[in-house]
Protein backbone atom coordinates (compact mmCIF):
# COMPACT_ATOMS: atom_id res chain seq x y z
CA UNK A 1 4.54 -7.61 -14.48
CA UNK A 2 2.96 -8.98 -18.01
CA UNK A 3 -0.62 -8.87 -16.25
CA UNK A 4 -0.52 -5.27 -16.13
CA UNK A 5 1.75 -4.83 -19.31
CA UNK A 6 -0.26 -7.16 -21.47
CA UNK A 7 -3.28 -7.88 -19.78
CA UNK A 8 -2.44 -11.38 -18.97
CA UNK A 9 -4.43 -13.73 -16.66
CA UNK A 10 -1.35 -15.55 -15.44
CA UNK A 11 -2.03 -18.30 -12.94
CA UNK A 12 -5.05 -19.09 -16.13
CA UNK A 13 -2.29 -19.23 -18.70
CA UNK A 14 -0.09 -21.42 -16.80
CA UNK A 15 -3.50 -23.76 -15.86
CA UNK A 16 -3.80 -23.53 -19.33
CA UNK A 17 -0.55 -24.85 -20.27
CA UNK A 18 0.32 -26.60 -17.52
CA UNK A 19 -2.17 -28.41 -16.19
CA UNK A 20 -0.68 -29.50 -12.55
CA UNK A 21 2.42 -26.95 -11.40
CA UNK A 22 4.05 -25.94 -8.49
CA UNK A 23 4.93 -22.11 -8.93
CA UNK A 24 7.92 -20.59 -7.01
CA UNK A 25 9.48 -16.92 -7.30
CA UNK A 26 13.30 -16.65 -6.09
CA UNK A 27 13.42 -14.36 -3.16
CA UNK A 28 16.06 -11.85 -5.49
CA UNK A 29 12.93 -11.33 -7.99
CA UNK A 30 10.52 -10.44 -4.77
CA UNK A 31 13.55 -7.48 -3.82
CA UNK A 32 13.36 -6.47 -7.49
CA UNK A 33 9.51 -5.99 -7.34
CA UNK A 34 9.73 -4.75 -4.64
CA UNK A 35 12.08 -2.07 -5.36
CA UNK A 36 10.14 -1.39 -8.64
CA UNK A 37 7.22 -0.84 -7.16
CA UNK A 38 8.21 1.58 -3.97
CA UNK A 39 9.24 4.06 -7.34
CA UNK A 40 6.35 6.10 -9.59
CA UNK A 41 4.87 5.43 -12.93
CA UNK A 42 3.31 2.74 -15.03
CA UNK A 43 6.31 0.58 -13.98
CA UNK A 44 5.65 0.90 -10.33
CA UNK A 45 1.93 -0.33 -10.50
CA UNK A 46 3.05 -3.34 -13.06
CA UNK A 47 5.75 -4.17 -10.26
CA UNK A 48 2.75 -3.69 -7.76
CA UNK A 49 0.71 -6.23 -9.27
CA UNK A 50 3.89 -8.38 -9.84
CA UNK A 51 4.33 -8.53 -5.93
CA UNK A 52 0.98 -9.41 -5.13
CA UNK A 53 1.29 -12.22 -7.47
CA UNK A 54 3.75 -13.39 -6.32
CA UNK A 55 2.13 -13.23 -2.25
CA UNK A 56 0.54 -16.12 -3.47
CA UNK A 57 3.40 -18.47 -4.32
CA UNK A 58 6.14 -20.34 -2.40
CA UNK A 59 9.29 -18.26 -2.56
CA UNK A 60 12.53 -19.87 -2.92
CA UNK A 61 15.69 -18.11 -2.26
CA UNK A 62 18.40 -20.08 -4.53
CA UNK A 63 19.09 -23.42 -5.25
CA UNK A 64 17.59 -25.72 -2.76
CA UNK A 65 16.52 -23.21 -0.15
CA UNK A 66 13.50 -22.13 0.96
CA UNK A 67 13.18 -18.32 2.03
CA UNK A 68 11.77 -17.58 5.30
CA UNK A 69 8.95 -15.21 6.11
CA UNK A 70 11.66 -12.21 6.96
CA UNK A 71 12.87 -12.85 3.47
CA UNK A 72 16.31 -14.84 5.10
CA UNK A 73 17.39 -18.37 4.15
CA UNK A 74 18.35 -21.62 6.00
CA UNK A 75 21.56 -19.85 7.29
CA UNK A 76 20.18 -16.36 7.36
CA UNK A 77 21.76 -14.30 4.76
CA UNK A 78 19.44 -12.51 2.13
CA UNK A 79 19.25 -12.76 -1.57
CA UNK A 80 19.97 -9.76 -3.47
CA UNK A 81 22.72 -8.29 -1.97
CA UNK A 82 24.87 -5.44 -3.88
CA UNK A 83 28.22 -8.25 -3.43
CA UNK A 84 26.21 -10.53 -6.12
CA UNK A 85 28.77 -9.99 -8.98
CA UNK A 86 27.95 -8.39 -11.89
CA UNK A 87 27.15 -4.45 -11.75
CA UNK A 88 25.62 -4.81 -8.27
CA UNK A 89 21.94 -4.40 -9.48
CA UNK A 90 19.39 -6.37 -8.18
CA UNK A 91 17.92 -7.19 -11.16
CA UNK A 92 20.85 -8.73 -12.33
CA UNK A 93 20.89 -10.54 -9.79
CA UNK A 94 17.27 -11.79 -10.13
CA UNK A 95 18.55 -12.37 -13.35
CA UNK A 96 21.08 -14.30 -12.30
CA UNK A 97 19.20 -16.45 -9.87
CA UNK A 98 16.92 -17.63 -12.23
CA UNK A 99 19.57 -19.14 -14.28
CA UNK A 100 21.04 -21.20 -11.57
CA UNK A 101 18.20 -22.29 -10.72
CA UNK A 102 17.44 -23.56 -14.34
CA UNK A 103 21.19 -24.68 -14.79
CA UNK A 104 20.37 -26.81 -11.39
CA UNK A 105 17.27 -28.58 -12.60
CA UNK A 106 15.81 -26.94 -10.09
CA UNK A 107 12.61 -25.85 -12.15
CA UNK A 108 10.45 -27.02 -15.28
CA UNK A 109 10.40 -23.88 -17.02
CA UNK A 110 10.69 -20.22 -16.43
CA UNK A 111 8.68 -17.39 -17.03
CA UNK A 112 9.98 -14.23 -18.65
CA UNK A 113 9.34 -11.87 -21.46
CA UNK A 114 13.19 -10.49 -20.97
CA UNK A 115 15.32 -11.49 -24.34
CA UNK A 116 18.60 -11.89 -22.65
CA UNK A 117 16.72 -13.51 -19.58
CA UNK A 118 15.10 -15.78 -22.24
CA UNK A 119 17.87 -16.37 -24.31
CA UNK A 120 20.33 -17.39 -21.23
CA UNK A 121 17.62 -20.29 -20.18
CA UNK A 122 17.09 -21.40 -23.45
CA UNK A 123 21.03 -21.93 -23.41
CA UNK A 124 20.70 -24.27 -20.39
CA UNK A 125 18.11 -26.48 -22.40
CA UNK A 126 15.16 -25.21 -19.65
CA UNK A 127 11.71 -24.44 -21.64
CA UNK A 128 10.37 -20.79 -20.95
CA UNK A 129 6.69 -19.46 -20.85
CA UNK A 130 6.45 -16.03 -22.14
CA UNK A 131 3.79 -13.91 -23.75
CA UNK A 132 2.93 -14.50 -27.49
CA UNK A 133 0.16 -12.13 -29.01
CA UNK A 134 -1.64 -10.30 -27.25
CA UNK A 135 -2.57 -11.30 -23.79
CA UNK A 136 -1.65 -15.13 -24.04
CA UNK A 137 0.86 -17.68 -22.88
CA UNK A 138 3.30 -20.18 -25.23
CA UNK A 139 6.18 -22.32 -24.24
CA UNK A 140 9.66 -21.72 -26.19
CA UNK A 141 11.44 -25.18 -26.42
CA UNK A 142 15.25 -25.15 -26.06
């Protein structure tokens, strides 16, 4: 959502920064978006954009599977399911998601501009990429 929120070029940033990447969403933070963005408001249309970003990446749905088309996995359940622990949300699930997935070595780095999101990766000694100034890109080092 930090393209609309900050005015972020985000697949330039991460060029920028990364050189060579391969950039995956988990299938939980798609539901999130998606839910965002079905509501009203400046949040909706940040969530909008959000979505469309992420059309153009592979989405993963946790650890070592790859989400299908109709948004199932390998054995056909869906991610983001109210039985996910926590309070039920979604986003806490997304959330949660993108913690295993770190905690896994499953990715490089992840990109947030949630504290508690942040802080939680940092924890699992897995770089993040969030906005610093204005309407640019830095890594955080565990």
């Amino acid at each position: 959502m930090a393209p609309v929120e900050a005015d972020v070029r985000l697949f330039e940033e991460l060029d920028r920064l990364l050189g060579t990447y391969r950039a995956v969403v988990p299938h939980a933070v798609r539901v999130e978006l998606d839910r965002l963005a079905d509501g009203n408001g400046y949040e909706a249309v940040a969530a909008g954009v959000g979505r469309d970003l992420a059309d153009r990446v592979e989405t993963v749905d946790a650890v070592g599977e790859t989400a299908k088309t109709d948004g199932t996995n390998e054995n056909g359940s869906t991610a983001g399911d109210d039985d996910a622990g926590g309070s039920g949300s979604t986003n806490e699930y997304a959330d949660d998601v993108l913690v295993a997935l770190a905690e896994a070595g499953a990715v490089a780095y992840v990109v947030t501009n949630d504290r508690p999101l942040k802080n939680r990766i940092l924890a699992r000694n897995v770089p993040v990429i969030g906005l610093r100034g204005r309407n640019a890109l830095a890594i955080t080092e565990p």
